[in-house]
C-alpha atoms as a PDB file:
ATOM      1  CA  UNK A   1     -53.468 -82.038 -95.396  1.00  0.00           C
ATOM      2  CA  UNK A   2     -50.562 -80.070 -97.228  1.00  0.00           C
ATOM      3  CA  UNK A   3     -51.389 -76.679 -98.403  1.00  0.00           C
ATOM      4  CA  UNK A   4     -50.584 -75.329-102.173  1.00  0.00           C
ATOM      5  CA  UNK A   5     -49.860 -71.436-102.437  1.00  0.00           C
ATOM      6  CA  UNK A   6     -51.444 -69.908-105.269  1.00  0.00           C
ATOM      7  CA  UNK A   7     -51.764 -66.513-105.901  1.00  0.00           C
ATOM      8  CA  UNK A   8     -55.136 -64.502-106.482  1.00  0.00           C
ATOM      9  CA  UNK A   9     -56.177 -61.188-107.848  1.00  0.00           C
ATOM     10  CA  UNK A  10     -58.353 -59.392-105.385  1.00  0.00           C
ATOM     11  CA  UNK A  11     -60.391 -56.082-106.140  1.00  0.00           C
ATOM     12  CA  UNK A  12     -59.573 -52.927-103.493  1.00  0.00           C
ATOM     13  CA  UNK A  13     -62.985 -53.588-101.712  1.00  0.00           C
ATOM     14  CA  UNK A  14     -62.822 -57.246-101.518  1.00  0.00           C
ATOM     15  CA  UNK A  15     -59.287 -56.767-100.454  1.00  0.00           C
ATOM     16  CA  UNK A  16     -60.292 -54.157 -98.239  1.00  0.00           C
ATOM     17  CA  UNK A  17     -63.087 -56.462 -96.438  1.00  0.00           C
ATOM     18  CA  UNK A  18     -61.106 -59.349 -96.136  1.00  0.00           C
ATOM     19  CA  UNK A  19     -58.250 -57.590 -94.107  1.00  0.00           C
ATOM     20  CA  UNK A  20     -61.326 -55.847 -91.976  1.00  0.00           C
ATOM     21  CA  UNK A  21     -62.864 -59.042 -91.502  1.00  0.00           C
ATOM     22  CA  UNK A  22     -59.612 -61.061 -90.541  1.00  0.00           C
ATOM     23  CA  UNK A  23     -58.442 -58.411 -87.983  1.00  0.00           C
ATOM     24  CA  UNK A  24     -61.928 -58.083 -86.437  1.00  0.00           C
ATOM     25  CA  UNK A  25     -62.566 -61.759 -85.677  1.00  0.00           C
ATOM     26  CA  UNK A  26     -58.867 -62.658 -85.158  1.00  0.00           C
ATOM     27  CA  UNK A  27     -58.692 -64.676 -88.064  1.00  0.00           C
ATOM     28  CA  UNK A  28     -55.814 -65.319 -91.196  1.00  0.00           C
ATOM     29  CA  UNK A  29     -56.664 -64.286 -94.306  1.00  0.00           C
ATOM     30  CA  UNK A  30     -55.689 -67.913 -95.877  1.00  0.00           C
ATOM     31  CA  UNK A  31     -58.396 -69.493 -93.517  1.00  0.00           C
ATOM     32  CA  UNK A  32     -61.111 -67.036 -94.643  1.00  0.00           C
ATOM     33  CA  UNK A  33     -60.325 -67.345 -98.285  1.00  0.00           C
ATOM     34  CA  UNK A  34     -60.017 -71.494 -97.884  1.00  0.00           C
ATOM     35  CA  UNK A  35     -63.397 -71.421 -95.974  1.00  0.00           C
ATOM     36  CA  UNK A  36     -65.147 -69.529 -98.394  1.00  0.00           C
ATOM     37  CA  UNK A  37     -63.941 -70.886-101.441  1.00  0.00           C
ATOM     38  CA  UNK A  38     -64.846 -74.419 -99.871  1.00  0.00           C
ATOM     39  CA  UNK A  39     -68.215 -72.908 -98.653  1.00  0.00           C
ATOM     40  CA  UNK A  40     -68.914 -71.457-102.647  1.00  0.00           C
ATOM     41  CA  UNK A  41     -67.473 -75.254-104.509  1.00  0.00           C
ATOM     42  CA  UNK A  42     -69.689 -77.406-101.194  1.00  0.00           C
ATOM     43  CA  UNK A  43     -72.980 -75.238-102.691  1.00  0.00           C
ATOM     44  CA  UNK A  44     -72.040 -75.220-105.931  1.00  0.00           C
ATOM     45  CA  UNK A  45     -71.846 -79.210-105.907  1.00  0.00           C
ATOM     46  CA  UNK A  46     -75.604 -79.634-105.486  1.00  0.00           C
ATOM     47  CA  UNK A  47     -76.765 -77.945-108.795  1.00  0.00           C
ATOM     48  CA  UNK A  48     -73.847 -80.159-110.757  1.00  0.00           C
ATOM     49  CA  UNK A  49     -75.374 -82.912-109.525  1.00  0.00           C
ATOM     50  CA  UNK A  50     -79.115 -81.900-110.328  1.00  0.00           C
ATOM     51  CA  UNK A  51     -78.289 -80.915-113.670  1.00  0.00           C
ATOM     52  CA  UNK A  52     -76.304 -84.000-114.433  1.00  0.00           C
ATOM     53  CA  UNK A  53     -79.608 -86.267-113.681  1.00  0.00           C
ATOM     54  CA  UNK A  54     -82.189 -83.709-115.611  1.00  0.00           C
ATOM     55  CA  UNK A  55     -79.745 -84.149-118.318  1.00  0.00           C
ATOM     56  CA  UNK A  56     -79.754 -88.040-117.901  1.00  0.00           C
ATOM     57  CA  UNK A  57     -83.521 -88.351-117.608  1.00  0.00           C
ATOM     58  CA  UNK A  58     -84.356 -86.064-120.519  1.00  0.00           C
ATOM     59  CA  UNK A  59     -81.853 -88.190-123.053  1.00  0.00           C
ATOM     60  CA  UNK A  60     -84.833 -90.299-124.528  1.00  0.00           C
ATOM     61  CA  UNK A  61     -86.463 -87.415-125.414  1.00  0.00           C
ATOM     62  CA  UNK A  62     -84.240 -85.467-126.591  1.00  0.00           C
ATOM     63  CA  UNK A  63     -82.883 -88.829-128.646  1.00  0.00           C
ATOM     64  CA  UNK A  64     -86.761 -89.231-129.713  1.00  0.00           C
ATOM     65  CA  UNK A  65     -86.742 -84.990-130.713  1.00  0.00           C
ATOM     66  CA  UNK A  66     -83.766 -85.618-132.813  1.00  0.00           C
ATOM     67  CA  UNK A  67     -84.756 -88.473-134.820  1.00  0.00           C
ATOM     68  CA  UNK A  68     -88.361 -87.032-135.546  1.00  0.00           C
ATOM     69  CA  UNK A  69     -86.321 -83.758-137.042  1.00  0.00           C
ATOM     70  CA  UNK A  70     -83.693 -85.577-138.805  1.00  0.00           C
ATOM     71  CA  UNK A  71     -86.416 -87.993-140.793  1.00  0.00           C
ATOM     72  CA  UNK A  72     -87.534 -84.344-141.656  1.00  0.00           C
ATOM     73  CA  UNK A  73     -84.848 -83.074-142.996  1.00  0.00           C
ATOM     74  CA  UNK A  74     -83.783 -86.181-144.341  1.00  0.00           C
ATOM     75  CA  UNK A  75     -87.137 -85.716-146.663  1.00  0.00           C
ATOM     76  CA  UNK A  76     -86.695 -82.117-146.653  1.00  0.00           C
ATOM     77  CA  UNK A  77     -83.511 -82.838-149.104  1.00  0.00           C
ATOM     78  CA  UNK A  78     -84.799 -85.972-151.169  1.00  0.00           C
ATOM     79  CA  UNK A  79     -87.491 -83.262-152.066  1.00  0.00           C
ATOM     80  CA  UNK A  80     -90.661 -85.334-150.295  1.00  0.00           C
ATOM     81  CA  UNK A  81     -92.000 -82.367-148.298  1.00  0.00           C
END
């Protein structure tokens, strides 16, 4: 697997905690930050998913909900209501 630098803005703490944590466990900086940016997009994943299939199973009703209010306001502005 190649590697891509990219540069990121960290706040003082954050900075701070990472150098802490790295010298305390023996580890590079890169490897934290790869781990826990993998860690946040691996958890992150799950709730895409989830909200991709409530959107997919709520699409007939919501299709249903917007024909019933566009009838309405179809009549609304021939002046039947």
């Amino acid at each position: 697997m190649g590697y891509k630098k990219v540069q990121i803005h960290l706040d003082a703490v954050l900075n701070e905690q990472l150098r802490y944590y790295s010298q305390t466990n023996m580890v590079d900086e890169n490897t934290v930050i790869n781990t826990a940016l993998r860690q946040y997009l691996e958890a992150a994943q799950p709730r895409s998913s989830e909200l991709a299939s409530g959107y997919k199973e709520m699409g007939p009703l919501n299709r249903a909900i917007a024909a019933d209010y566009a009838a309405t306001e179809e009549d609304d502005e021939r002046g039947l209501i």
